[in-house]
N, C-alpha and C. Protein backbone atom coordinates (compact mmCIF):
# COMPACT_ATOMS: atom_id res chain seq x y z
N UNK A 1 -0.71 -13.69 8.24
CA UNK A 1 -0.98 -13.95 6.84
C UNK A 1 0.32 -13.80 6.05
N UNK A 2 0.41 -14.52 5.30
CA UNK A 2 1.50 -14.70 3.91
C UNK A 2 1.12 -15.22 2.87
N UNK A 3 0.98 -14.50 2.11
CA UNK A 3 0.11 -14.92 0.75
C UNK A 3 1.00 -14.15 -0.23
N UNK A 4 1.47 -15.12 -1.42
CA UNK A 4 2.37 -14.42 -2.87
C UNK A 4 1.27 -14.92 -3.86
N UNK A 5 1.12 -13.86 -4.94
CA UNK A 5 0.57 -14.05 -6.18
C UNK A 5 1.63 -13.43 -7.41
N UNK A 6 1.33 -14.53 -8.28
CA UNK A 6 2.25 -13.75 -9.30
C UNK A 6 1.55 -13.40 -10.71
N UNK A 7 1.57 -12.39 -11.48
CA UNK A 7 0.94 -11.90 -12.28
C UNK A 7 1.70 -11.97 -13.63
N UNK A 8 1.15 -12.54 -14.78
CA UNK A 8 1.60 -12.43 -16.26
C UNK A 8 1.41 -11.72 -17.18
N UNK A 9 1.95 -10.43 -18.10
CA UNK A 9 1.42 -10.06 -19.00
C UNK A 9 1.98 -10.13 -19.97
N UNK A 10 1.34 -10.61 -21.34
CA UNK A 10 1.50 -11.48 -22.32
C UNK A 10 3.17 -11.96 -22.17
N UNK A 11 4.15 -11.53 -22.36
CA UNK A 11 5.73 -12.41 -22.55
C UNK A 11 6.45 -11.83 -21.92
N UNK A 12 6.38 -10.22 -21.93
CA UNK A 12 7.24 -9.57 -21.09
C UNK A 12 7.25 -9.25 -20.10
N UNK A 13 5.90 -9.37 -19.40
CA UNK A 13 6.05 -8.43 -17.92
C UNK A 13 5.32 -9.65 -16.72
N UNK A 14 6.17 -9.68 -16.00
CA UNK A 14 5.86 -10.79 -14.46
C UNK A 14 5.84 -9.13 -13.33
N UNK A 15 4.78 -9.46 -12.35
CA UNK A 15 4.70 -9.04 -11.45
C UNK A 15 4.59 -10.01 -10.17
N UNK A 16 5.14 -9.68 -8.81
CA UNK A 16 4.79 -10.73 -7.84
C UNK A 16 4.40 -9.34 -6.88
N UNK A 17 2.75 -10.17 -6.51
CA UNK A 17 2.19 -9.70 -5.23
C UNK A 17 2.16 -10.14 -3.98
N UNK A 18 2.78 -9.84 -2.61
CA UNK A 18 3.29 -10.47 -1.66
C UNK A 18 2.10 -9.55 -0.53
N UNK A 19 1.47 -10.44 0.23
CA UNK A 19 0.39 -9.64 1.30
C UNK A 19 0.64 -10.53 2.77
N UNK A 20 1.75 -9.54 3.40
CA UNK A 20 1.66 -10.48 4.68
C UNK A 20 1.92 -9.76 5.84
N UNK A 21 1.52 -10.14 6.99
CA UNK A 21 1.29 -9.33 8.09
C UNK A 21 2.49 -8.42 8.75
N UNK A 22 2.02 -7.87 9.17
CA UNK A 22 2.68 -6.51 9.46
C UNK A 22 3.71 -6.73 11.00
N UNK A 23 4.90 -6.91 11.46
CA UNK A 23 5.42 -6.44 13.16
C UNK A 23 4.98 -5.20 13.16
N UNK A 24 3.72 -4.53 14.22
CA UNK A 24 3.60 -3.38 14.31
C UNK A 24 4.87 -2.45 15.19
N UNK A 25 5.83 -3.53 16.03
CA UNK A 25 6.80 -3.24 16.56
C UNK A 25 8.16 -2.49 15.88
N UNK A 26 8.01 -3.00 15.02
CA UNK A 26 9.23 -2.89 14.32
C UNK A 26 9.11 -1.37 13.58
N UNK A 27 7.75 -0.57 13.99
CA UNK A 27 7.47 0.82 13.34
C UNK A 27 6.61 1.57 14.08
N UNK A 28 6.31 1.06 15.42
CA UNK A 28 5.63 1.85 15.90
C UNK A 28 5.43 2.18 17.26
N UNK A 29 5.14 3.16 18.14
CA UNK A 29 5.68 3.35 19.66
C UNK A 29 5.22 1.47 20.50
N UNK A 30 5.30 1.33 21.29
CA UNK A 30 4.89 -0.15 22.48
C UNK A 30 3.48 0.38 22.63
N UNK A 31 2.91 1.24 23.21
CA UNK A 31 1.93 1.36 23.37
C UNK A 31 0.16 0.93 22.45
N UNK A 32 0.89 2.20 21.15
CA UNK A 32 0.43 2.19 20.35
C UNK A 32 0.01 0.50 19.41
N UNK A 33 1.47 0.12 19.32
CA UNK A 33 1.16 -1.35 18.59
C UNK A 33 0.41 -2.15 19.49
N UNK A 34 0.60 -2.10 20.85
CA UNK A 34 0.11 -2.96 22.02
C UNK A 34 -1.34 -3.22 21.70
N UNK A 35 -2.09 -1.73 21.65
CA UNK A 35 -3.33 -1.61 21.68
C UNK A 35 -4.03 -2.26 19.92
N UNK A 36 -3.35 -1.75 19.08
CA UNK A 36 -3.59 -1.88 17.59
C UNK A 36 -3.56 -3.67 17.29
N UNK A 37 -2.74 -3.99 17.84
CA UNK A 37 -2.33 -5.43 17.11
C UNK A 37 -3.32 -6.62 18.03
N UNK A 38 -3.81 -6.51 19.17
CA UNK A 38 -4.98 -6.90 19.89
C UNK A 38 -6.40 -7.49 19.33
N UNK A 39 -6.51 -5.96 18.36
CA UNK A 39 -7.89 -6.17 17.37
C UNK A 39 -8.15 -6.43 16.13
N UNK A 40 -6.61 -5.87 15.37
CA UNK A 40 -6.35 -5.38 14.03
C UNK A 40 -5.11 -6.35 13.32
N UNK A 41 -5.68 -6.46 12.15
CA UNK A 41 -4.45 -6.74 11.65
C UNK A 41 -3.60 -5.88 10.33
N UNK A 42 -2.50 -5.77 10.56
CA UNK A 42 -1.77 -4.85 9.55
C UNK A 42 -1.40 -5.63 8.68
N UNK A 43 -1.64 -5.64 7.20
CA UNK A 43 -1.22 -6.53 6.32
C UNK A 43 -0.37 -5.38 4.95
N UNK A 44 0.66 -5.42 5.04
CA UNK A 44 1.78 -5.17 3.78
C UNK A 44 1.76 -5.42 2.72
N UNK A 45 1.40 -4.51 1.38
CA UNK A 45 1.14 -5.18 0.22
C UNK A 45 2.66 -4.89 -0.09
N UNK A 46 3.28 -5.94 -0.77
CA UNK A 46 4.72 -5.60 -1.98
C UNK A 46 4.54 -5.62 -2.83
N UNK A 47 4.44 -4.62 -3.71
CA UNK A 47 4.33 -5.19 -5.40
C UNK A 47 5.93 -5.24 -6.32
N UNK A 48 6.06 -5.97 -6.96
CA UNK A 48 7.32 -6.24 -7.23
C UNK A 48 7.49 -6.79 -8.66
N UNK A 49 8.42 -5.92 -9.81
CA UNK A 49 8.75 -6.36 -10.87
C UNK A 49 9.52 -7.45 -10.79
N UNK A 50 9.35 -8.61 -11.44
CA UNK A 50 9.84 -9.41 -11.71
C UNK A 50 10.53 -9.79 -13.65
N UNK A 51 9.93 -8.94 -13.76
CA UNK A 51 10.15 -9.36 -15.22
C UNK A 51 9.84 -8.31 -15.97
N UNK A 52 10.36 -7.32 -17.09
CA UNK A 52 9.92 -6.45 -18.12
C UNK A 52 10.19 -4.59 -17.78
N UNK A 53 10.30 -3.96 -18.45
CA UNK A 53 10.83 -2.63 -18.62
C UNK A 53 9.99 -1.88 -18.96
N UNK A 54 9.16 -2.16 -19.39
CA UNK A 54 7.83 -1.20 -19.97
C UNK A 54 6.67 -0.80 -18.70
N UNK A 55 6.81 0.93 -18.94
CA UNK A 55 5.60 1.62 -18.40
C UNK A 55 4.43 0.00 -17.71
N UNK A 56 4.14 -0.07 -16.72
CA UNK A 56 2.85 -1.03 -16.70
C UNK A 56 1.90 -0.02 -16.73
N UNK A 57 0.82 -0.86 -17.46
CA UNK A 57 0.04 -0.71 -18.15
C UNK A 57 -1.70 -0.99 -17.40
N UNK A 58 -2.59 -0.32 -17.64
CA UNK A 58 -4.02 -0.27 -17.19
C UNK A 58 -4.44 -1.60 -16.83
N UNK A 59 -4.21 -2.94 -17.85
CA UNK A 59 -4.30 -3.71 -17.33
C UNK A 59 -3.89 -4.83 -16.11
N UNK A 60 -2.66 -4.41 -16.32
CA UNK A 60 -1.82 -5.18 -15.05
C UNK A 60 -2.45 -4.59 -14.20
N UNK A 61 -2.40 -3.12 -13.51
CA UNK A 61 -3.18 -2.62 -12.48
C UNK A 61 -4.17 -3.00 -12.12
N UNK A 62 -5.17 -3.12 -12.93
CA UNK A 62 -6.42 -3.53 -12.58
C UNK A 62 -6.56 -4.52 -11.88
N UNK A 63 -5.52 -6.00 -13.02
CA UNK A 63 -5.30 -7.15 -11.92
C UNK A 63 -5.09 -7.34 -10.95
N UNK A 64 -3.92 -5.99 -10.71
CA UNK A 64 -3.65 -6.34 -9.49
C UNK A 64 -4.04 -5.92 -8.43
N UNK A 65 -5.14 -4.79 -8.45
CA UNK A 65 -5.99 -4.06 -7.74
C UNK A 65 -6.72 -4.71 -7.58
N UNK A 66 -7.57 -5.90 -8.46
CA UNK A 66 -8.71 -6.87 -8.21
C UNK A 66 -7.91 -7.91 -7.35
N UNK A 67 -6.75 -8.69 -7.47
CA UNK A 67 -6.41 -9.03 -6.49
C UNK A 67 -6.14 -8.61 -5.19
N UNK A 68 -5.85 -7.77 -4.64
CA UNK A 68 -5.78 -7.26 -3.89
C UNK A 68 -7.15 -6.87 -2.83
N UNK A 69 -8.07 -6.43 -3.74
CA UNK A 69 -9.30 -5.86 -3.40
C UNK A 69 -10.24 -7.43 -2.74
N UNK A 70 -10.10 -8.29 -3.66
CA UNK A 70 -10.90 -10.13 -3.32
C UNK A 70 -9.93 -10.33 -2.04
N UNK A 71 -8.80 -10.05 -1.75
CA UNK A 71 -8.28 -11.05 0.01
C UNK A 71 -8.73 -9.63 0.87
N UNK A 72 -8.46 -8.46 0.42
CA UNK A 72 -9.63 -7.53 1.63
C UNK A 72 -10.95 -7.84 1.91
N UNK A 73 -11.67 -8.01 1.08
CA UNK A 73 -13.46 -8.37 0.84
C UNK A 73 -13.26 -9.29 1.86
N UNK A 74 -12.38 -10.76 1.86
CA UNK A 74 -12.72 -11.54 2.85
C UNK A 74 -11.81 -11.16 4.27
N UNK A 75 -11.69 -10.11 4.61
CA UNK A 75 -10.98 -10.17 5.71
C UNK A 75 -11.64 -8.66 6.26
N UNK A 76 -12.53 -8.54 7.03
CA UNK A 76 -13.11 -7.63 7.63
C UNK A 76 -12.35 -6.74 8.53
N UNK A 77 -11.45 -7.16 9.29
CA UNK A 77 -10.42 -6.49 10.16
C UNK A 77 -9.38 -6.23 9.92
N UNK A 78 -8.98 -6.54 8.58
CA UNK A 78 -7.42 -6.13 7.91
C UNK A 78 -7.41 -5.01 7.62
N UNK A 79 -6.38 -3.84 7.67
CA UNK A 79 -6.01 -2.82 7.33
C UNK A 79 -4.80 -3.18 6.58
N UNK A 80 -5.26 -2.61 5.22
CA UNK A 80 -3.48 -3.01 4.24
C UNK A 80 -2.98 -1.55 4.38
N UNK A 81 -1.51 -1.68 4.40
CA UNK A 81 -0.24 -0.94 4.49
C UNK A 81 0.36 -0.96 3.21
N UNK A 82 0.81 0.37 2.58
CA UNK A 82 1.49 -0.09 1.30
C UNK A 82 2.48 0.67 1.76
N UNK A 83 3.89 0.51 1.76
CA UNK A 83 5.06 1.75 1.76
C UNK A 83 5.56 2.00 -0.01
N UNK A 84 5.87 3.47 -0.02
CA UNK A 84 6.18 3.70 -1.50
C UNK A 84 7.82 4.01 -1.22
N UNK A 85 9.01 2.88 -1.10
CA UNK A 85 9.96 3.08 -1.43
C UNK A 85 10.56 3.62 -2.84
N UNK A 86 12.15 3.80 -2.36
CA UNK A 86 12.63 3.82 -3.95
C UNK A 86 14.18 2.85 -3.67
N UNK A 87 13.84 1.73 -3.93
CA UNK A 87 14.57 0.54 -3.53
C UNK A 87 14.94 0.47 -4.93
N UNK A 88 14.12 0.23 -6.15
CA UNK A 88 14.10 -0.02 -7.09
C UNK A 88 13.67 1.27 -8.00
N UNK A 89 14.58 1.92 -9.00
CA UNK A 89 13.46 2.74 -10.15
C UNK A 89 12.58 2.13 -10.49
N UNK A 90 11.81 2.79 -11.08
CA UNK A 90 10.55 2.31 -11.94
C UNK A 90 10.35 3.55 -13.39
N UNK A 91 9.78 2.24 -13.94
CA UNK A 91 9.65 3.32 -15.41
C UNK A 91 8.71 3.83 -15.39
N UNK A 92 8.56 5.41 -15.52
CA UNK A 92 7.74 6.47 -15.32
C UNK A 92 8.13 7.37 -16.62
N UNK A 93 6.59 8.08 -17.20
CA UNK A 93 7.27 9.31 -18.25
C UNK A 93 7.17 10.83 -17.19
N UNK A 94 6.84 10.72 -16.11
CA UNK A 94 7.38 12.03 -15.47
C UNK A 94 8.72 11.69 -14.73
N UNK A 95 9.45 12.14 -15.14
CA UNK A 95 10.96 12.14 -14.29
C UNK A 95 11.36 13.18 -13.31
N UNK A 96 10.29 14.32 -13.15
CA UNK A 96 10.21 14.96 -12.25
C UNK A 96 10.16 14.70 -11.03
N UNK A 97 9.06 13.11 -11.04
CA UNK A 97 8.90 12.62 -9.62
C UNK A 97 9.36 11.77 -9.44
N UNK A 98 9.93 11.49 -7.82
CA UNK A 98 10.87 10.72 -7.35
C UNK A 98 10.01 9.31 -7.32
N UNK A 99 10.71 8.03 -7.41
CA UNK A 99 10.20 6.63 -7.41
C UNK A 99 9.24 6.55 -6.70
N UNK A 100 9.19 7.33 -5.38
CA UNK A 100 8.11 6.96 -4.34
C UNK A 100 7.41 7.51 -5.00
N UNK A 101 6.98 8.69 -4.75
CA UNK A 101 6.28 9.93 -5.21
C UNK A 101 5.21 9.41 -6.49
N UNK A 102 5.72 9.07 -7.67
CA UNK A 102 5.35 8.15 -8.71
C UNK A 102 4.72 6.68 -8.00
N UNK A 103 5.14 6.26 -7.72
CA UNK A 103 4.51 4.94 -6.79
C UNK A 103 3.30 5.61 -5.80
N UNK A 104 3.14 6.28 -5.53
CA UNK A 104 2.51 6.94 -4.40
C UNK A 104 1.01 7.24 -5.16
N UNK A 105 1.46 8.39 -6.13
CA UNK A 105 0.32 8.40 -7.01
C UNK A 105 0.01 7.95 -8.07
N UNK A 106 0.13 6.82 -7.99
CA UNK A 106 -0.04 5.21 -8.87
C UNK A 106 -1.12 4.43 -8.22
N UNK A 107 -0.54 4.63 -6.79
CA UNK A 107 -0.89 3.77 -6.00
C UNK A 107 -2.36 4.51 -5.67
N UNK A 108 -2.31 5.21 -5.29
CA UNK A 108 -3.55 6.30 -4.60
C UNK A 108 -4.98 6.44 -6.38
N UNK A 109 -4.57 6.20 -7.34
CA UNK A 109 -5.07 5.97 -8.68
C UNK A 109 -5.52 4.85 -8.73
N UNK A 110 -5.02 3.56 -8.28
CA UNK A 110 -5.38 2.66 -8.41
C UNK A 110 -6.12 2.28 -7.29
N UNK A 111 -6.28 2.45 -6.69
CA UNK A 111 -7.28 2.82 -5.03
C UNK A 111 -8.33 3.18 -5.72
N UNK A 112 -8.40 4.17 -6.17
CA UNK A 112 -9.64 5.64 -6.16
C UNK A 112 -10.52 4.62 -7.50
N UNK A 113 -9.74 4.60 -8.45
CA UNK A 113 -10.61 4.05 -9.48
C UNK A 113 -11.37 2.79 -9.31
N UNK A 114 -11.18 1.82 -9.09
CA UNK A 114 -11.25 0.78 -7.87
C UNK A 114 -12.59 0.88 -7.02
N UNK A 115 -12.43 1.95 -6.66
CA UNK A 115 -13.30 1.96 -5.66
C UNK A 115 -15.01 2.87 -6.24
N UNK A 116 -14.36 3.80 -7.06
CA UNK A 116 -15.47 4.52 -8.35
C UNK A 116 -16.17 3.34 -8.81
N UNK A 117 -15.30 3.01 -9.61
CA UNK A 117 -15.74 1.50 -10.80
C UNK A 117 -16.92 0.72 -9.84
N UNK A 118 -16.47 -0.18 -8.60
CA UNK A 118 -17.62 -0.84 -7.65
C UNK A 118 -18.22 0.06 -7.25
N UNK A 119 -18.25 1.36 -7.01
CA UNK A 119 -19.58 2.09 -6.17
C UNK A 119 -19.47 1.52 -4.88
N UNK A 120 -18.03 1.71 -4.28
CA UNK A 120 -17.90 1.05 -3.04
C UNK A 120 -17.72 2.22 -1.90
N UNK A 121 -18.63 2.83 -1.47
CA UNK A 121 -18.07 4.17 -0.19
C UNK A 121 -18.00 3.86 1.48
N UNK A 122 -17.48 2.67 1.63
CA UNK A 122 -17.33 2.43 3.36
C UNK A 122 -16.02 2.12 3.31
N UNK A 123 -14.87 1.93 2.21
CA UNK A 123 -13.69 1.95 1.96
C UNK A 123 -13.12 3.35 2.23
N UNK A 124 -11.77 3.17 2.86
CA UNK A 124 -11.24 4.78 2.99
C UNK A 124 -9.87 4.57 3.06
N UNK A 125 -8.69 5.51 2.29
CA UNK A 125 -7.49 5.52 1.59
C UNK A 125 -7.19 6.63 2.18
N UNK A 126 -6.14 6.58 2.81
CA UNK A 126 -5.32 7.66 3.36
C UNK A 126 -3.79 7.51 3.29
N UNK A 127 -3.36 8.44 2.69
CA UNK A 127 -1.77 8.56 2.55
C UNK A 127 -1.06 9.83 3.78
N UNK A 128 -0.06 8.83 3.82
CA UNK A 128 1.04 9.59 5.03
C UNK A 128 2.24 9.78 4.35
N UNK A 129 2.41 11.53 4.30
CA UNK A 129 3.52 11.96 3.12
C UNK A 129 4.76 12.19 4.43
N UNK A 130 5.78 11.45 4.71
CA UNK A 130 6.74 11.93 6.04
C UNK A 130 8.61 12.24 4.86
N UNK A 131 8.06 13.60 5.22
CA UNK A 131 9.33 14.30 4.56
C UNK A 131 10.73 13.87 5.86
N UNK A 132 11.42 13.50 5.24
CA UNK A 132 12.35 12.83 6.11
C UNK A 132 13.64 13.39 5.57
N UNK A 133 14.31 14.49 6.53
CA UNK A 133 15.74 15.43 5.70
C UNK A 133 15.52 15.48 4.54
N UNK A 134 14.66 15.99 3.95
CA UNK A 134 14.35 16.83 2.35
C UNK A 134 13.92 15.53 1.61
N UNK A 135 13.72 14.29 1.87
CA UNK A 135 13.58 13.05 1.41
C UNK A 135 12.26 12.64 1.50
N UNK A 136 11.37 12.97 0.57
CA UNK A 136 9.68 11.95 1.07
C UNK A 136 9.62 10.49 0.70
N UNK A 137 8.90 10.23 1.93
CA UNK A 137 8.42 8.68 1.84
C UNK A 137 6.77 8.74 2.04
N UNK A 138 6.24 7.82 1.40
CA UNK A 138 4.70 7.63 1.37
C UNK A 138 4.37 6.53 1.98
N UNK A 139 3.37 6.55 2.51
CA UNK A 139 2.82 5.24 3.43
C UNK A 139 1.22 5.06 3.02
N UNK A 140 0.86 4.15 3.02
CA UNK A 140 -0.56 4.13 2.26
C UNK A 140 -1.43 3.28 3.05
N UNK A 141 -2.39 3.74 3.68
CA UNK A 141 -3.46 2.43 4.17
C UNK A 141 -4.93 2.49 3.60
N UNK A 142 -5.28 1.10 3.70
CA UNK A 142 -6.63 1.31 2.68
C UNK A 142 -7.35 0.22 4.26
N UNK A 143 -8.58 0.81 4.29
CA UNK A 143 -9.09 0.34 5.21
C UNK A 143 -10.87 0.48 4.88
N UNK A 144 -11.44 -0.06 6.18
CA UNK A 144 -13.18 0.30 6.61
C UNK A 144 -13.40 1.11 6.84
N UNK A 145 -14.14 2.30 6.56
CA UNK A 145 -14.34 3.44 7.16
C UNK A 145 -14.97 3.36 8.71
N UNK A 146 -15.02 2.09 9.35
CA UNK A 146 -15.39 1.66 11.07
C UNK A 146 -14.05 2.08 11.46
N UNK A 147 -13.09 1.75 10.65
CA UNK A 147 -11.61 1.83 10.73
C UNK A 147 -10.55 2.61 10.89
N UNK A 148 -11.45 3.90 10.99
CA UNK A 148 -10.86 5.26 10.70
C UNK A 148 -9.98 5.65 11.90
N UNK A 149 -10.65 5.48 13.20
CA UNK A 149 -9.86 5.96 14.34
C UNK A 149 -8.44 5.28 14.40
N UNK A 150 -8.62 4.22 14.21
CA UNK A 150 -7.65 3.45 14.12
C UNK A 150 -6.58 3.88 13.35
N UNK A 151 -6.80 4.04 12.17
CA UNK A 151 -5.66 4.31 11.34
C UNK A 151 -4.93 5.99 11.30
N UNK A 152 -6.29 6.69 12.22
CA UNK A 152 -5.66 8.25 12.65
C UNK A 152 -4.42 7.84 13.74
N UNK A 153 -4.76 6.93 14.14
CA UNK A 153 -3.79 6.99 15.60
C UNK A 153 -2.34 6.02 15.07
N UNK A 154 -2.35 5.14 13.90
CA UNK A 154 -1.11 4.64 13.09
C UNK A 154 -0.70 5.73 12.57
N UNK A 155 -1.32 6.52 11.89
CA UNK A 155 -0.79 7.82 11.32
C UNK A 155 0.04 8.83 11.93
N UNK A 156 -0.80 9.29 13.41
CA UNK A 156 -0.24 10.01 14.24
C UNK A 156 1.17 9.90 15.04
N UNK A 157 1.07 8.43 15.13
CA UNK A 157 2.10 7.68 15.69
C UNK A 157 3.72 7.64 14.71
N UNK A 158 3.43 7.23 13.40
CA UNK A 158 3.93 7.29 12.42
C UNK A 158 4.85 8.61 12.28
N UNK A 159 3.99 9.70 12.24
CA UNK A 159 4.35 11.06 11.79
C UNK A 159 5.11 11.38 13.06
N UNK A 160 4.89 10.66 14.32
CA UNK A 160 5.57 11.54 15.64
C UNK A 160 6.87 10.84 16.13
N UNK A 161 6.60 9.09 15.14
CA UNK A 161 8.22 8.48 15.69
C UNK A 161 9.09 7.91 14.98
N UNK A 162 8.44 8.66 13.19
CA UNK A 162 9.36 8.33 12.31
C UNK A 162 10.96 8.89 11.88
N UNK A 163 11.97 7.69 12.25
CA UNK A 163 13.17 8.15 11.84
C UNK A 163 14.05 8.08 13.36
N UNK A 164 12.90 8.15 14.41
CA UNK A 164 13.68 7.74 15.57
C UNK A 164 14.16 6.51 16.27
């Protein structure tokens, strides 16, 4: 899968949403991806400023959480992947927390509410916090709760061969 959407809010702010499949190779032991990529598919959300400086705002989220949420609905075996880099700042009023960190629980907010709002409980959100030399990175998967074993054993895998 490769799918871009791009998002408008009123003049100043462009967002582009990019959802496309995952090399489980390229992050995860042979074994592990061997077995995973057989049944499953790993799909990568990017979210990406394109345009504007301002805090985003309740609505953009939403959009883009409803997008996001309509190509899962039709895809029963996708597990989305979000990574919370800090490639890019982002405008935040806590400056305490690092880009990811802020992205992380943005991200995990916009999940949860999402999922309140529909009264949806076979959905399940799990974050992987991998402190890397005093450095955290966040990893995010939103999945089926059929889905669970599965994503314990990306997790496990994750946490045991990240950085090597």
């Amino acid at each position: 899968m490769n799918l871009t959407f791009s998002l408008k809010y009123r003049q100043t702010d462009e967002y582009l949403i990019r959802l496309s499949s995952v090399c489980l190779a390229d992050f995860l032991s042979e074994d592990v991806s061997e077995s995973i990529s057989k049944k499953h598919e790993i799909i990568e959300i990017g979210l990406q400023r394109i345009k504007g400086e301002m805090p985003t705002n309740v609505v953009i989220l939403s959009q883009i959480t409803n997008f996001i949420a309509k190509i899962f609905e039709q895809n029963k075996h996708f597990i989305f992947y979000f990574f919370c880099d800090d490639l890019n700042d982002v405008a935040r009023r806590r400056k305490d927390f690092s880009p990811q960190e802020y992205r992380s629980i943005l991200f995990t907010r916009m999940i949860d509410k999402y999922l309140a709002d529909n009264h949806i409980s076979d959905i399940e959100h799990t974050t992987v916090c991998i402190d890397s030399s005093g450095w955290k990175n966040y990893i995010h998967f939103v999945y089926r709760s059929n889905l669970k074993a599965v994503v314990d054993l990306l997790q496990a895998d994750i946490i045991d061969n990240y950085g090597k």
